[in-house]
Protein backbone atom coordinates (compact mmCIF):
# COMPACT_ATOMS: atom_id res chain seq x y z
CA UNK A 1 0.00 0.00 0.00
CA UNK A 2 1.30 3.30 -0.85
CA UNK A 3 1.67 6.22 1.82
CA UNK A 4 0.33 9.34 0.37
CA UNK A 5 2.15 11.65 3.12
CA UNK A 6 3.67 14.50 2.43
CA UNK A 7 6.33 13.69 4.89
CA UNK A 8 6.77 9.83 5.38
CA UNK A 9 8.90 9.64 8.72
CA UNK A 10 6.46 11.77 10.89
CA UNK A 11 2.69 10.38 11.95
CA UNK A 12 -0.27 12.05 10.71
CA UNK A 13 -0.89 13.81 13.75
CA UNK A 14 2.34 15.36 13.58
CA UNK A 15 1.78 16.14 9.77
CA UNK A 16 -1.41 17.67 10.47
CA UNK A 17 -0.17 20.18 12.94
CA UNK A 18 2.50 20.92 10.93
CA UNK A 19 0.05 21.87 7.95
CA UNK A 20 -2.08 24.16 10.17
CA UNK A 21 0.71 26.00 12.00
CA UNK A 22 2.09 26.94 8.03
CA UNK A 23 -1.68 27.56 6.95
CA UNK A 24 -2.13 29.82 9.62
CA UNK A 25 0.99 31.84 9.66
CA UNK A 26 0.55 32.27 6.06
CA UNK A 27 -3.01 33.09 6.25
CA UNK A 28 -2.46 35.22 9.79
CA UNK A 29 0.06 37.48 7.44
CA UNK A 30 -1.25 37.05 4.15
CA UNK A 31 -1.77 40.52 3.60
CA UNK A 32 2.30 41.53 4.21
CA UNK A 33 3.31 38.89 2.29
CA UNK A 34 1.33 40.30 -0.84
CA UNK A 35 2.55 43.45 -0.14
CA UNK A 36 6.29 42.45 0.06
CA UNK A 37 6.09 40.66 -3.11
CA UNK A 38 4.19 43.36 -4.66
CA UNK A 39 7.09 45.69 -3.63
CA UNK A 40 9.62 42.70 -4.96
CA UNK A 41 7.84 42.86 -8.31
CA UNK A 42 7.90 46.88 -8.26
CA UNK A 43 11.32 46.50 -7.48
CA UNK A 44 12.30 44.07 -10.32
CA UNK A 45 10.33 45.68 -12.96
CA UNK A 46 12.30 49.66 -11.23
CA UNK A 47 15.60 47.92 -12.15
CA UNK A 48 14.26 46.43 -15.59
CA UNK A 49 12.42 50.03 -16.94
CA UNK A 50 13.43 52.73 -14.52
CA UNK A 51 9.96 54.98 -14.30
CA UNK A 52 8.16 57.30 -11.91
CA UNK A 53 5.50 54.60 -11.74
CA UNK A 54 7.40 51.74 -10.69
CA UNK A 55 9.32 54.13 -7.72
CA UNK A 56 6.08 55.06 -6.99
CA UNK A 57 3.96 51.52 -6.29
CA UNK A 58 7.53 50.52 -4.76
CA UNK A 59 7.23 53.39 -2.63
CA UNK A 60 3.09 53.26 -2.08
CA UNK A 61 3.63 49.25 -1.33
CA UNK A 62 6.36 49.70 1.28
CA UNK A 63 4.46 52.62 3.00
CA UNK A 64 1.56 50.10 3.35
CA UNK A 65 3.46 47.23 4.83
CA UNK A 66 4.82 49.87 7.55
CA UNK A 67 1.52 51.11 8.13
CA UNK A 68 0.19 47.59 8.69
CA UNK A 69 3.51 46.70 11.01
CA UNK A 70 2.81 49.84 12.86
CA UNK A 71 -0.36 49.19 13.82
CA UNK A 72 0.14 45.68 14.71
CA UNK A 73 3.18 45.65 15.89
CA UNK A 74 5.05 49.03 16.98
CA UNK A 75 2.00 51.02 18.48
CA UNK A 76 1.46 49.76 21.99
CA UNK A 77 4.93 49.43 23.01
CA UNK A 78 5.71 52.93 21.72
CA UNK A 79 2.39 54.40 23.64
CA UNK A 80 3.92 52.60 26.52
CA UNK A 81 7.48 53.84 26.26
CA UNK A 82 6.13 57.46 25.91
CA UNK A 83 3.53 57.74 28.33
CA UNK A 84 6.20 56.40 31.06
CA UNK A 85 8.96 59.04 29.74
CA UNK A 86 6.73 61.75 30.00
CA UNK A 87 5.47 61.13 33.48
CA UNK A 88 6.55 63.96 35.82
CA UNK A 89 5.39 65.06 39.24
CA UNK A 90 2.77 67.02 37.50
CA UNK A 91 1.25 65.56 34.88
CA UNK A 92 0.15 67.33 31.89
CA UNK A 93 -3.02 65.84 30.62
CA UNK A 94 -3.15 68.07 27.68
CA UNK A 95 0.50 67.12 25.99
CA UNK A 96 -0.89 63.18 27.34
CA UNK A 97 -3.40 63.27 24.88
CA UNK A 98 -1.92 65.17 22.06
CA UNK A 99 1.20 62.56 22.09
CA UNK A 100 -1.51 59.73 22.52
CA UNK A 101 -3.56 61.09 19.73
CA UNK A 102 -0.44 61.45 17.32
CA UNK A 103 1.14 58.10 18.11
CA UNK A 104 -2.40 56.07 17.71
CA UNK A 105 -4.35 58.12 14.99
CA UNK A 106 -2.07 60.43 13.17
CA UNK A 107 0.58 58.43 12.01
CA UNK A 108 -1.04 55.19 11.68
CA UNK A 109 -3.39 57.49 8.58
CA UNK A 110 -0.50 59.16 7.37
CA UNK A 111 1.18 55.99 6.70
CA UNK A 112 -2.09 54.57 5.09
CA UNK A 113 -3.09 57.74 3.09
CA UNK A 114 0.01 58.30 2.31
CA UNK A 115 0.70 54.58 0.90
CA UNK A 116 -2.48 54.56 -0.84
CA UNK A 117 -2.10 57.63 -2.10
CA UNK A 118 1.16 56.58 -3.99
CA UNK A 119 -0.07 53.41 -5.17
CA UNK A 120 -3.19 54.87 -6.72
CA UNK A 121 -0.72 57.57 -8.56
CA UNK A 122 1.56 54.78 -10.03
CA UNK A 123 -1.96 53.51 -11.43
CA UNK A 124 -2.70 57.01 -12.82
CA UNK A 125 0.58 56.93 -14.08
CA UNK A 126 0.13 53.63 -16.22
CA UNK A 127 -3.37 54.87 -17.53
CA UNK A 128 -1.68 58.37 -18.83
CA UNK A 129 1.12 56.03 -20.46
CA UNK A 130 -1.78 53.66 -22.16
CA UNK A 131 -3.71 56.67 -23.30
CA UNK A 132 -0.68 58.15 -25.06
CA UNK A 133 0.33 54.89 -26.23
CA UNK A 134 -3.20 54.40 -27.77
CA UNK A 135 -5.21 57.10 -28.21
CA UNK A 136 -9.20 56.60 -28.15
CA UNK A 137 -10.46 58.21 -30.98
């Protein structure tokens, strides 16, 4: 009888775990992953036909992935960090908030807007190049 494993020297228990723990990292950071090989790709074609386009969805991509690790990853500890560094005998509610406000709302929709932003130009910039290319009449 023929074992249809994947891997033949580990049980199927074993084999099974294995398969969800890769499913579910790659599914739990699916979206960086398409990102990164989006940038990759923008990359590859930059250094095959240098253009504004191509620097821009490089650019646009790689201000998305940081927005997405910034949320996920970098804004607690940083709220933390801050909040602890600018405790003083007399706290100052005001510059609290305003630091709060900047590190949890402001830059995380910078970093989108501006991502998105740059994407959607490179995309603009490919539908000026097709119009020129082939005028509608």
């Amino acid at each position: 009888m023929y074992n249809y494993s994947m891997m033949p020297f580990v049980g199927p228990d074993i084999e099974q775990a294995i398969r969800h723990t890769f499913l579910l990292t790659f599914l739990h950071n699916a979206y960086p992953i398409a990102l990164f090989f989006g940038m990759i790709a923008s990359i590859g074609f930059a250094l095959y036909r240098p253009s504004r386009r191509s620097i821009l969805l490089f650019l646009g991509l790689s201000l998305l992935l940081a927005h997405f690790e910034y949320v996920k990853h970098v804004v607690e500890p940083l709220l933390l960090q801050t909040q602890v560094t600018l405790t003083t005998d007399t706290p100052r509610w005001k510059f609290i908030w305003i630091t709060e406000k900047l590190i949890t709302k402001i830059v995380p929709f910078m970093l989108l807007a501006s991502g998105a932003s740059a994407t959607m130009l490179s995309t603009l910039f490919t539908r000026r190049n097709v119009q020129k290319k082939y005028p509608v009449v």
